[in-house]
C-alpha atoms as a PDB file:
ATOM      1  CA  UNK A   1       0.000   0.000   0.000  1.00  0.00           C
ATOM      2  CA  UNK A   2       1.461   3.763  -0.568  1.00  0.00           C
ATOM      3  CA  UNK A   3       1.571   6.411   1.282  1.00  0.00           C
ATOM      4  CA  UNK A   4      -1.182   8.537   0.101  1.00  0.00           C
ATOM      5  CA  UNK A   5      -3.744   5.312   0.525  1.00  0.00           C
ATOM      6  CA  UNK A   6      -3.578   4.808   4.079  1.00  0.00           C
ATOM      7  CA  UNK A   7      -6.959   6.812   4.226  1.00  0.00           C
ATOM      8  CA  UNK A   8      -9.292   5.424   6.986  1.00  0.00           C
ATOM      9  CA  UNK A   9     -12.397   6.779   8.447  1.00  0.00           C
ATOM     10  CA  UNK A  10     -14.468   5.715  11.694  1.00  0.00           C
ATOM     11  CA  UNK A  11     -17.792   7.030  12.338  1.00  0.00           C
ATOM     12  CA  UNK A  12     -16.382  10.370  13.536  1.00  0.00           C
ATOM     13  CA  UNK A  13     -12.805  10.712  12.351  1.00  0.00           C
ATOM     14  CA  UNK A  14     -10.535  10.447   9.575  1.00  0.00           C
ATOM     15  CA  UNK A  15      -7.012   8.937   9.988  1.00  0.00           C
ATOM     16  CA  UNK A  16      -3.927   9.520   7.829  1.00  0.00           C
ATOM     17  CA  UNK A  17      -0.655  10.679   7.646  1.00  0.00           C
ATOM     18  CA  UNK A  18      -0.454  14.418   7.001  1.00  0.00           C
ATOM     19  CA  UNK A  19      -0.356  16.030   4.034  1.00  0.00           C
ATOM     20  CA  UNK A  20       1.234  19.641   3.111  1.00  0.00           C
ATOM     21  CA  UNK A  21      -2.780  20.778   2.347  1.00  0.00           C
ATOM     22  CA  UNK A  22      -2.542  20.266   6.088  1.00  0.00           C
ATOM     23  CA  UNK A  23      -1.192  23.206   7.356  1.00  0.00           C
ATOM     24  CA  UNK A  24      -3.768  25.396   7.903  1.00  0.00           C
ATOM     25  CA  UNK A  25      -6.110  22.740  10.093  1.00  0.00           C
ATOM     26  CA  UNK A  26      -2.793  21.608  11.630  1.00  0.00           C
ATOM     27  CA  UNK A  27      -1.319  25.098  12.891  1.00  0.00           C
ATOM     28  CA  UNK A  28      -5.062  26.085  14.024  1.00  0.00           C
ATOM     29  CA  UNK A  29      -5.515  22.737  16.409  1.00  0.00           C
ATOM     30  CA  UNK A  30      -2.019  24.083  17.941  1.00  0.00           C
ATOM     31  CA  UNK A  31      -2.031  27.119  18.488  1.00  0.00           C
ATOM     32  CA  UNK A  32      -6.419  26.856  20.087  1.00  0.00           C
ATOM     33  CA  UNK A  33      -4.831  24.417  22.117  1.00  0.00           C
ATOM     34  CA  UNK A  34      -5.462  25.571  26.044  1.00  0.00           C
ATOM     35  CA  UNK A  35      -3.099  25.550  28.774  1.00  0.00           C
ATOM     36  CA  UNK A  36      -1.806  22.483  30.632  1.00  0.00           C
ATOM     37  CA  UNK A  37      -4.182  20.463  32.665  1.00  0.00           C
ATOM     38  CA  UNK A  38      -2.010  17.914  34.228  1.00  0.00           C
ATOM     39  CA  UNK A  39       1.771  16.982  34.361  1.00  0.00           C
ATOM     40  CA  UNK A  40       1.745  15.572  30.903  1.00  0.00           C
ATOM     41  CA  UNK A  41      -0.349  17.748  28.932  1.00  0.00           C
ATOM     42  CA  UNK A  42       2.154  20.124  26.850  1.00  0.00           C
ATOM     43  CA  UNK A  43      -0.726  22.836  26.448  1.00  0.00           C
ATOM     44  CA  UNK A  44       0.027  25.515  24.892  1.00  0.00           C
ATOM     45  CA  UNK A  45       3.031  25.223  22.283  1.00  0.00           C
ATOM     46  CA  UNK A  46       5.187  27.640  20.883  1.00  0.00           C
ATOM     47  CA  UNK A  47       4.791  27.835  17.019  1.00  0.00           C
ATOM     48  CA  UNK A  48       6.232  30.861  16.203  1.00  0.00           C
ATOM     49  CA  UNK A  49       8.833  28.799  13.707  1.00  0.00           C
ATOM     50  CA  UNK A  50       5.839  26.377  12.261  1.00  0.00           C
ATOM     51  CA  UNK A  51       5.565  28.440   8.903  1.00  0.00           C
ATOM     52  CA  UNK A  52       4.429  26.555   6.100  1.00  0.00           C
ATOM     53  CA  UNK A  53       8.190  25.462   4.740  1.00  0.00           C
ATOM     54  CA  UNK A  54       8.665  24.013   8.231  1.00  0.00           C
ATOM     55  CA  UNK A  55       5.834  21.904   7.871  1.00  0.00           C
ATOM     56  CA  UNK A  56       6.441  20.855   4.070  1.00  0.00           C
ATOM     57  CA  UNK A  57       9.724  19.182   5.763  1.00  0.00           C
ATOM     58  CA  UNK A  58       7.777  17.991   8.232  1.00  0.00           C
ATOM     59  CA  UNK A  59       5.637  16.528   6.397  1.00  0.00           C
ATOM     60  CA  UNK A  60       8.408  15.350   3.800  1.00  0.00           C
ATOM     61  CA  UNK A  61       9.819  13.506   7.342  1.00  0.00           C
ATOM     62  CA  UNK A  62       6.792  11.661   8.061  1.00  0.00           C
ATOM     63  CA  UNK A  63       6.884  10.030   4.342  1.00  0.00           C
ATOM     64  CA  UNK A  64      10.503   9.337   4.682  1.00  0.00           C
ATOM     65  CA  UNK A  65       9.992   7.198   8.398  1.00  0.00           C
ATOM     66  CA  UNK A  66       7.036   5.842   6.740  1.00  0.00           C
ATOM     67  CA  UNK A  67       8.386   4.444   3.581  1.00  0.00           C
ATOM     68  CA  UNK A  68      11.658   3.121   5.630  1.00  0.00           C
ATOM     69  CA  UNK A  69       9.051   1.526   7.539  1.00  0.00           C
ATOM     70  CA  UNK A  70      10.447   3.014  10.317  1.00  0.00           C
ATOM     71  CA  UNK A  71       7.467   5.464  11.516  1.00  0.00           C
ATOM     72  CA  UNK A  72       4.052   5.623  11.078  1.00  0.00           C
ATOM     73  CA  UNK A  73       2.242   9.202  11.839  1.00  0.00           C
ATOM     74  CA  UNK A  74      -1.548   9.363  11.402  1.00  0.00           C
ATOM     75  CA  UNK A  75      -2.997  12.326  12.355  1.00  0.00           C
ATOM     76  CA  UNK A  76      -6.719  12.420  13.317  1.00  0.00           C
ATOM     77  CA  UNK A  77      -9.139  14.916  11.744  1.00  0.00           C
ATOM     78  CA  UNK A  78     -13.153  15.037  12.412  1.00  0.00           C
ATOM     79  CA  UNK A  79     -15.368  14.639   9.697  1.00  0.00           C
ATOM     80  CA  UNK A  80     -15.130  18.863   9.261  1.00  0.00           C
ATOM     81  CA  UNK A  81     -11.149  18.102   8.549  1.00  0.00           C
ATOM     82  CA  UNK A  82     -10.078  19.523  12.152  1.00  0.00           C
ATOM     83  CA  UNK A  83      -6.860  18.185  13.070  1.00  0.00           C
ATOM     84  CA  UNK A  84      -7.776  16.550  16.779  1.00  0.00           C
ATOM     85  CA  UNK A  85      -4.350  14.516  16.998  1.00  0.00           C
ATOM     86  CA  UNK A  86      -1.712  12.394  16.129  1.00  0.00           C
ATOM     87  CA  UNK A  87      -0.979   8.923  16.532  1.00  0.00           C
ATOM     88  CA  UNK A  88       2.128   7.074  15.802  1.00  0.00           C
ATOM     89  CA  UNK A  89       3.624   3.414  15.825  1.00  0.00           C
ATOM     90  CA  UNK A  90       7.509   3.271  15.743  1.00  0.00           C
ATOM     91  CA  UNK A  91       8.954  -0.078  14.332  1.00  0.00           C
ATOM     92  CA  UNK A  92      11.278  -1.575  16.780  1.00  0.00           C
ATOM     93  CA  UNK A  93      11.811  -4.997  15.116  1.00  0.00           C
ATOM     94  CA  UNK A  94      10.754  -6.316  11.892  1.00  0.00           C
ATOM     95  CA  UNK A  95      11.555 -10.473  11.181  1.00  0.00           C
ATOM     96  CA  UNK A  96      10.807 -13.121  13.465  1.00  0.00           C
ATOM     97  CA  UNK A  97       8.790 -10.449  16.002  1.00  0.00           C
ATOM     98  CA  UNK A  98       6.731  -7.765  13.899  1.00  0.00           C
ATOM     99  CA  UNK A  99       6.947  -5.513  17.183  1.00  0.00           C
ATOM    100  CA  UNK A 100       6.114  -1.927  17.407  1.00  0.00           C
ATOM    101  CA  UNK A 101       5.262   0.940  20.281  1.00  0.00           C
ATOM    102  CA  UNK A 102       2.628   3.286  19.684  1.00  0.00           C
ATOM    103  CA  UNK A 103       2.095   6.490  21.146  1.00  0.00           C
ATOM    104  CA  UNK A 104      -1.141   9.078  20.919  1.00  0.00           C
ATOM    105  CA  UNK A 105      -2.549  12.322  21.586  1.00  0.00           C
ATOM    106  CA  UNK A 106      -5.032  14.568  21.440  1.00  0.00           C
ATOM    107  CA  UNK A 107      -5.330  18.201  21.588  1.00  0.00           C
ATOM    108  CA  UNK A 108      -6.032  19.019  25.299  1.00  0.00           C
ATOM    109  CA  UNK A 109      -9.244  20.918  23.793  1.00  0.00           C
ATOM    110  CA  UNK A 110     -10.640  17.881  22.747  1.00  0.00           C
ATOM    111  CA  UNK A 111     -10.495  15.546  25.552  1.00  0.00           C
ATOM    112  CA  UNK A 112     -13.191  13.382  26.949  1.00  0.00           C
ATOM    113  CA  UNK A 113     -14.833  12.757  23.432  1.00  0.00           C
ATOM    114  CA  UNK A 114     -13.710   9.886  22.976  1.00  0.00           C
ATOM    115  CA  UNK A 115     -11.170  10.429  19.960  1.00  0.00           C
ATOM    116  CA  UNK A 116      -8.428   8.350  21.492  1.00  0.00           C
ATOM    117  CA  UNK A 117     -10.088   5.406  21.976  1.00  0.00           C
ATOM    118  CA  UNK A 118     -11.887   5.583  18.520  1.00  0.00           C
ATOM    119  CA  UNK A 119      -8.871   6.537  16.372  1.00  0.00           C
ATOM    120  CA  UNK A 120      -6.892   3.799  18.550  1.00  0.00           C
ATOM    121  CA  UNK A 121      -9.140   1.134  17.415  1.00  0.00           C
ATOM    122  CA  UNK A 122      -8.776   1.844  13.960  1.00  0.00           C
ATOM    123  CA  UNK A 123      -4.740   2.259  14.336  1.00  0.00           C
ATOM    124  CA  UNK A 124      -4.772  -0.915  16.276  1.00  0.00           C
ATOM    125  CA  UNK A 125      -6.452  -2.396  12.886  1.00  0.00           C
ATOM    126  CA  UNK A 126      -4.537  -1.024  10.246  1.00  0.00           C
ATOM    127  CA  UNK A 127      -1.217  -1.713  12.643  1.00  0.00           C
ATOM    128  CA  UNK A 128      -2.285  -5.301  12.056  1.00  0.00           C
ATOM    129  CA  UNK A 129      -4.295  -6.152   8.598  1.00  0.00           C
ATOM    130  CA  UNK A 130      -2.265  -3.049   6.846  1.00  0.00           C
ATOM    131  CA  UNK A 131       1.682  -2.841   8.375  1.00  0.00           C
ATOM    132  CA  UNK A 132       1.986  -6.835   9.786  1.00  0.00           C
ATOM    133  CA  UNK A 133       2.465  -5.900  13.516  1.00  0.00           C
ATOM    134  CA  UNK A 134       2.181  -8.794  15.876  1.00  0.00           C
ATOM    135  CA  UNK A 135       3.077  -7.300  18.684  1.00  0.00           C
ATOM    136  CA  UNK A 136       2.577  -3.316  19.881  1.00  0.00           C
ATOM    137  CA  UNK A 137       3.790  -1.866  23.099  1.00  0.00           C
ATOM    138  CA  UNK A 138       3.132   1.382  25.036  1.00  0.00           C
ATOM    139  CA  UNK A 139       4.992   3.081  27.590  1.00  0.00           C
ATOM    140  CA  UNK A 140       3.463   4.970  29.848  1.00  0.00           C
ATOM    141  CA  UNK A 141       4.475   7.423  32.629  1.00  0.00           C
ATOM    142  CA  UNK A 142       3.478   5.994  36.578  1.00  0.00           C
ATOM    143  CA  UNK A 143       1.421   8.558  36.977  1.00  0.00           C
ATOM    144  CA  UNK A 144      -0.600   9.201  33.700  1.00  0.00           C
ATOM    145  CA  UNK A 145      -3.614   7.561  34.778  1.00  0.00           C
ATOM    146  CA  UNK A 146      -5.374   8.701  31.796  1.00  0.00           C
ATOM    147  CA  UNK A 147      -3.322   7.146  29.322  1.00  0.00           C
ATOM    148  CA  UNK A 148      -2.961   3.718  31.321  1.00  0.00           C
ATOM    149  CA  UNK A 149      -7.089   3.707  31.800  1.00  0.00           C
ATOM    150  CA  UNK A 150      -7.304   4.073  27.549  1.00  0.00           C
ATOM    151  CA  UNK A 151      -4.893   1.599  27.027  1.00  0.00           C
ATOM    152  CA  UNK A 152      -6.519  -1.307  29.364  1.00  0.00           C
ATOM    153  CA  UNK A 153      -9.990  -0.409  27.898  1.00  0.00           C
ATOM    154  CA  UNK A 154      -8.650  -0.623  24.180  1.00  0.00           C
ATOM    155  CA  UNK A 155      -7.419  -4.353  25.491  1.00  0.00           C
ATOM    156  CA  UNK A 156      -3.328  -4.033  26.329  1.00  0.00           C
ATOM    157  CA  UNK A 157      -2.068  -5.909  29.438  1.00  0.00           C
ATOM    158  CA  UNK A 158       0.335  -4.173  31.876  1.00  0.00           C
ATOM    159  CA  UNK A 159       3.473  -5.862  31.540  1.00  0.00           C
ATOM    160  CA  UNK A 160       6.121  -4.616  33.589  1.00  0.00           C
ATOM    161  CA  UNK A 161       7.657  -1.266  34.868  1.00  0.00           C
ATOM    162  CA  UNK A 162      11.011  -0.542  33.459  1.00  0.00           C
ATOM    163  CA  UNK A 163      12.840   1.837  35.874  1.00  0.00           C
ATOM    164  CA  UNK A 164      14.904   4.689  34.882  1.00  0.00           C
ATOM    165  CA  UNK A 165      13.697   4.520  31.375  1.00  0.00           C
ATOM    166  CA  UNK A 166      12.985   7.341  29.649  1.00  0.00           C
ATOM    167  CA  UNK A 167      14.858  11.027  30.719  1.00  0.00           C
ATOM    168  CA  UNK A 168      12.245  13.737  31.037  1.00  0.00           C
ATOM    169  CA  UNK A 169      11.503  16.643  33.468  1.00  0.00           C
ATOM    170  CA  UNK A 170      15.050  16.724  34.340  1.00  0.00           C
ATOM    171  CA  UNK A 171      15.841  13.127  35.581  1.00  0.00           C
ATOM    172  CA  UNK A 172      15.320   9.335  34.106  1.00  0.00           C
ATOM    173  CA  UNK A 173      11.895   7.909  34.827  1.00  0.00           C
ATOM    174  CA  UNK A 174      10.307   5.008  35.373  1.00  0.00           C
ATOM    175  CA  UNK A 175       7.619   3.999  33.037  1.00  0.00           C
ATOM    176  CA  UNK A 176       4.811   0.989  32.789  1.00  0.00           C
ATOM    177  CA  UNK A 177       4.603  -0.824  29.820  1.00  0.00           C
ATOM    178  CA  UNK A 178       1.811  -1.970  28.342  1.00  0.00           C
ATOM    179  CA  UNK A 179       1.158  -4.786  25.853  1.00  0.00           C
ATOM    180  CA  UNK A 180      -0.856  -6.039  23.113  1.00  0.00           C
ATOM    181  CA  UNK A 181      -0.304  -9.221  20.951  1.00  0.00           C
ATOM    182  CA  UNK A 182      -2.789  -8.118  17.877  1.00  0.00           C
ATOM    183  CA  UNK A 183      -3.136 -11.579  15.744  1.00  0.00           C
ATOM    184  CA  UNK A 184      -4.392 -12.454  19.249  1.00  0.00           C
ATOM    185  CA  UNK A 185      -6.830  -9.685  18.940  1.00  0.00           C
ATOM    186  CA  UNK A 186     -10.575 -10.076  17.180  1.00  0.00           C
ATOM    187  CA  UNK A 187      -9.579  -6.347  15.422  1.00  0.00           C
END
């Protein structure tokens, strides 16, 4: 499959990768976003270099992980073509495992609609019938509840925590890891 057709749809949302057309829905999502509401919420970002060449190699980035098979981005528009999020799924190893992590998000103005979990079943999908993934992990900070609850109700299984794993807010953290064999999945 190219590039261009990984076009999906869900009752609400579309979900591709980006394309330069983009911009416009993509810089608006950003800069309405509203400030942070917990520890792991970004909020407000500064754009003030996200002109429209910036994003053109942005964009030219995303087709370059994705056609190494090394990425895939798919942002999440409504129906409208209101960019609501990303999600991504970062090969880790190919051959005998098919394993991947994914990560999401949604713009903090469009929480609790249920996006995530709707665009995340689709992704889980398309990681399986469309890019061969077997297996798809997600790591998770200790205390992101949110994230953790939408991964257990999608159908992942807490794994382990790996400690002093990822180096953010100024020290290395511990994170949980969550799991999810897909071919074992009814997708």
């Amino acid at each position: 499959m190219n590039f261009q057709d990984y076009n999906f749809s869900t009752d609400r949302l579309i979900i591709r990768p980006l394309d330069f057309s983009d911009y416009d829905s993509w810089l608006l999502s950003f800069s309405e976003r509203e400030e942070p509401k917990y520890r792991h919420d970004k909020g407000k970002i500064d754009l003030t270099d996200r002109n429209k060449k910036w994003f053109n190699n942005f964009v030219d980035n995303h087709r370059k992980l994705f056609e190494n098979d090394e990425m895939y981005i798919f942002s999440i528009f409504n129906k409208k073509g209101k960019h609501l999020g990303m999600i991504d799924i970062v090969t880790i190893e190919r051959e005998n495992f098919q394993w991947g992590e994914c990560g999401f998000y949604i713009h903090n103005q469009f929480w609790n609609n249920g996006f995530a979990y709707e665009s995340m079943l689709k992704v889980l999908e398309i990681a399986n019938k469309e890019l061969g993934f077997h297996r798809l992990e997600a790591h998770v900070n200790l205390d992101n509840k949110p994230s953790s609850n939408l991964l257990k109700k999608l159908g992942f299984e807490f794994e382990c925590t790996r400690k002093g794993f990822i180096y953010e807010f100024g020290e290395w953290t511990d994170n949980h890891i969550y799991f999810m064999n897909l071919h074992d999945e009814e997708l």
